[in-house]
N, C-alpha and C. Protein backbone atom coordinates (compact mmCIF):
# COMPACT_ATOMS: atom_id res chain seq x y z
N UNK A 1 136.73 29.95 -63.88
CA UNK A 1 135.32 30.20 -63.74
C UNK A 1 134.80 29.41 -62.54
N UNK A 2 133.91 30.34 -61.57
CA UNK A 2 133.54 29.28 -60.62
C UNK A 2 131.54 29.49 -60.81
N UNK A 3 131.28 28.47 -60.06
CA UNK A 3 129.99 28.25 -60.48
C UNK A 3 129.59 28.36 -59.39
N UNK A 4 128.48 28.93 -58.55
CA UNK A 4 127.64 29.06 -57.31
C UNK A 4 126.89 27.36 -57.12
N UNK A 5 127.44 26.39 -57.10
CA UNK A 5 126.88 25.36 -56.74
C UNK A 5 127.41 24.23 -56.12
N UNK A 6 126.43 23.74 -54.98
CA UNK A 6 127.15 22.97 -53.69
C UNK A 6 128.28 21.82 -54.63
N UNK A 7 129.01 21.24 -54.01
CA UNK A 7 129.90 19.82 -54.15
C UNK A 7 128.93 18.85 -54.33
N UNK A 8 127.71 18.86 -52.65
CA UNK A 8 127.20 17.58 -52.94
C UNK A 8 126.29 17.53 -53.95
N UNK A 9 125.77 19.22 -54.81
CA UNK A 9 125.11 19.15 -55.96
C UNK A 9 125.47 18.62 -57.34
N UNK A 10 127.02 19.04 -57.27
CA UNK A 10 128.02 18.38 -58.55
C UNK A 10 127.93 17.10 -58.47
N UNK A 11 128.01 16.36 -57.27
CA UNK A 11 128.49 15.05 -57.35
C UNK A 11 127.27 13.79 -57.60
N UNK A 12 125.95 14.55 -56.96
CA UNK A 12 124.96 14.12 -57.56
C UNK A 12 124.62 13.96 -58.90
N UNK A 13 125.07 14.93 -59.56
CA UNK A 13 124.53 15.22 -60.91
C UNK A 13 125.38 14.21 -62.11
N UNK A 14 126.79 14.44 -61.43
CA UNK A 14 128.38 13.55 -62.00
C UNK A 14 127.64 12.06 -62.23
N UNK A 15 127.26 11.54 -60.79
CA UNK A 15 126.05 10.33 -60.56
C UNK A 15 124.85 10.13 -61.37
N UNK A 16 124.57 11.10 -61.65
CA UNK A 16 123.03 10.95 -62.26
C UNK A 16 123.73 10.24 -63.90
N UNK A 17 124.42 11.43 -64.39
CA UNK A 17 124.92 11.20 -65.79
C UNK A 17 125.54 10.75 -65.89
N UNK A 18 126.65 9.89 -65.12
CA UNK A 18 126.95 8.51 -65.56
C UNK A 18 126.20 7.41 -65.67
N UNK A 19 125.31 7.18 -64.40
CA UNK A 19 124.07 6.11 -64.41
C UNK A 19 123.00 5.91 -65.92
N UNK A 20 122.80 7.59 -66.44
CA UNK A 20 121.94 7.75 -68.02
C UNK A 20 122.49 7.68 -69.30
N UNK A 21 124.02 7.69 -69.17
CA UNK A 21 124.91 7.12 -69.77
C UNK A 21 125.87 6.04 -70.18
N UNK A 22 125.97 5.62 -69.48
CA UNK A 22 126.86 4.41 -68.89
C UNK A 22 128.13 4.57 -68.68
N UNK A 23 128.91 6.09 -69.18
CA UNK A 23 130.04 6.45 -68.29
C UNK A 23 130.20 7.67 -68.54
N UNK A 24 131.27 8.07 -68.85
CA UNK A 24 131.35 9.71 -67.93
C UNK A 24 132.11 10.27 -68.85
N UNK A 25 131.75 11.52 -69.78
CA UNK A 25 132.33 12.10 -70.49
C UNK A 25 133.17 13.01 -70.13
N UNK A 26 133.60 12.98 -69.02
CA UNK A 26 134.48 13.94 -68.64
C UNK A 26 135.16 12.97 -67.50
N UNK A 27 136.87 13.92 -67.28
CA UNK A 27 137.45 13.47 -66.51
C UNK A 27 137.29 14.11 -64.82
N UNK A 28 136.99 13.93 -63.81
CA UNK A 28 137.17 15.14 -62.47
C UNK A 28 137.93 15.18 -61.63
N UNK A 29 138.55 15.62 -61.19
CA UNK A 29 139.24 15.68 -59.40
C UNK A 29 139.42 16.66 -58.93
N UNK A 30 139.71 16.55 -57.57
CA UNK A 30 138.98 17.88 -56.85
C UNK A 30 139.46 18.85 -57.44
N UNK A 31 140.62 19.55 -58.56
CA UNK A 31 140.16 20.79 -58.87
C UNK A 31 140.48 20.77 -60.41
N UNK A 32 140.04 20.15 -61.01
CA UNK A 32 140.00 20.25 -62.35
C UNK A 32 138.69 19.27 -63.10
N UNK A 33 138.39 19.97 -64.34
CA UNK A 33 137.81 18.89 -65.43
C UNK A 33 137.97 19.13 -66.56
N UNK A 34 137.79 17.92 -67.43
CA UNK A 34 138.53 17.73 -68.61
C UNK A 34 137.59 16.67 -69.02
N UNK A 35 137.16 17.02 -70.78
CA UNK A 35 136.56 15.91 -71.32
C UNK A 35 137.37 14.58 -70.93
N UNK A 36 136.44 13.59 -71.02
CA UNK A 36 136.76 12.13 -71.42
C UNK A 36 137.10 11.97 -73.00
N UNK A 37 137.79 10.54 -73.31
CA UNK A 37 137.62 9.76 -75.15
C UNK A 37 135.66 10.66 -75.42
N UNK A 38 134.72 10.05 -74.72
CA UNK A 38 133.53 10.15 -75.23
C UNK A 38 133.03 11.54 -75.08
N UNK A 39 133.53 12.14 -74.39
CA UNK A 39 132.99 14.30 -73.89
C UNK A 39 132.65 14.61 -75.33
N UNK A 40 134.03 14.59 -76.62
CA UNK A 40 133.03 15.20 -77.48
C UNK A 40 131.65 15.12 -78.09
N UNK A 41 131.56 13.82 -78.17
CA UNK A 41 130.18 13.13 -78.55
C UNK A 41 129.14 13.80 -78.15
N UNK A 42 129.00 13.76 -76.98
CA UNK A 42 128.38 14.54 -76.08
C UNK A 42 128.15 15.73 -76.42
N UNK A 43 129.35 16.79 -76.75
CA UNK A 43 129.21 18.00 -76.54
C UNK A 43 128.55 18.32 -77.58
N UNK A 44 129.21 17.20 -79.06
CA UNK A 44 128.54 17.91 -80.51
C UNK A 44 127.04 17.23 -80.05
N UNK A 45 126.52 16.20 -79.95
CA UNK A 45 124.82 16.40 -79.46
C UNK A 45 124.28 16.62 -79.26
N UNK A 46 124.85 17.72 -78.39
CA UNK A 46 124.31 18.64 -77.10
C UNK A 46 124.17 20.27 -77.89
N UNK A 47 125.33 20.64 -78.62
CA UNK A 47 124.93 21.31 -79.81
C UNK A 47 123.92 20.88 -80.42
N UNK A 48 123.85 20.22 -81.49
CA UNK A 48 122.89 19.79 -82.23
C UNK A 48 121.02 19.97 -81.77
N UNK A 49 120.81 19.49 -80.45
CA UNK A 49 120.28 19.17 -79.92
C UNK A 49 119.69 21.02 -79.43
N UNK A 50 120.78 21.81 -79.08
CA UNK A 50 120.31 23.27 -78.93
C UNK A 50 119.91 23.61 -79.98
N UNK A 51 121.05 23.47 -81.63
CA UNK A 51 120.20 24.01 -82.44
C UNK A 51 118.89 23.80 -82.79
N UNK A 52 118.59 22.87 -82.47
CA UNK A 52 117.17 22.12 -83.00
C UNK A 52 115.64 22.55 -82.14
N UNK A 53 116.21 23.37 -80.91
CA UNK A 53 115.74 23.56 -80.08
C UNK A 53 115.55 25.63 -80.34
N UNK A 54 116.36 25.80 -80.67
CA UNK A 54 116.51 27.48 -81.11
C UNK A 54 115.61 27.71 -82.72
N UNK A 55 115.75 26.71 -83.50
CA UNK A 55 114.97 26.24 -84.57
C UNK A 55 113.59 26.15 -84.57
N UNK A 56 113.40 25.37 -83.45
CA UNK A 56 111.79 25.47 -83.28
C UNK A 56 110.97 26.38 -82.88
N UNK A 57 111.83 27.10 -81.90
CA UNK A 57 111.56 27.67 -81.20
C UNK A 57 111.10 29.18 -82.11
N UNK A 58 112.07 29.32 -83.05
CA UNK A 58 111.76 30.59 -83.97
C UNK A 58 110.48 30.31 -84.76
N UNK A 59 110.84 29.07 -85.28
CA UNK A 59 109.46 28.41 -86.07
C UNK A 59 108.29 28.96 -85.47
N UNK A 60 107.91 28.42 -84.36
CA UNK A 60 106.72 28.60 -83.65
C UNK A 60 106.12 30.01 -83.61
N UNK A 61 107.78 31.08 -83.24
CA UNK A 61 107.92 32.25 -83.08
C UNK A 61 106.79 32.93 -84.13
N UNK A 62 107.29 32.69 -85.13
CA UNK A 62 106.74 33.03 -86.91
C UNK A 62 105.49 32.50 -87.22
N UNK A 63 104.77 31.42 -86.98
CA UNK A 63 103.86 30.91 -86.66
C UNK A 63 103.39 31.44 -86.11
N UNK A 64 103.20 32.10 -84.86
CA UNK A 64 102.53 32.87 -84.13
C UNK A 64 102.06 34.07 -84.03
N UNK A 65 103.24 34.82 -84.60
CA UNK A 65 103.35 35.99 -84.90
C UNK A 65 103.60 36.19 -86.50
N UNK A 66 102.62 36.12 -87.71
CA UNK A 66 103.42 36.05 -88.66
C UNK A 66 103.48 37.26 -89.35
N UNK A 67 104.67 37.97 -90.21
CA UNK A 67 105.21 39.14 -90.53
C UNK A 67 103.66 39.97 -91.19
């Protein structure tokens, strides 16, 4: 899979989320990536964090519009 986005955009971002993290859930080099020990953590949060977000989002939905 390739993604339409610059290097120096990846590498910024690689930067950003280690700095808001304190390290790096994934492994990189120039042509591969691979979670880190900590990636899953991350990833199930990051789930969690959508569902909770798809959740509300219907909530409101129904709320707004109700049957």
């Amino acid at each position: 899979m390739q993604l339409v986005v610059s290097q120096p955009a990846i590498s910024k971002a690689i930067a950003e989320m280690k700095h808001a993290l304190g390290a790096l859930p994934f492994d990189h080099s120039a042509h591969s990536v691979g979670l880190a020990e900590c990636g899953p953590q991350l990833v199930e949060r990051g789930r969690i964090i959508f569902d909770e977000i798809k959740q509300g989002a219907t909530k409101i939905e129904e709320l707004c519009d109700p049957p």
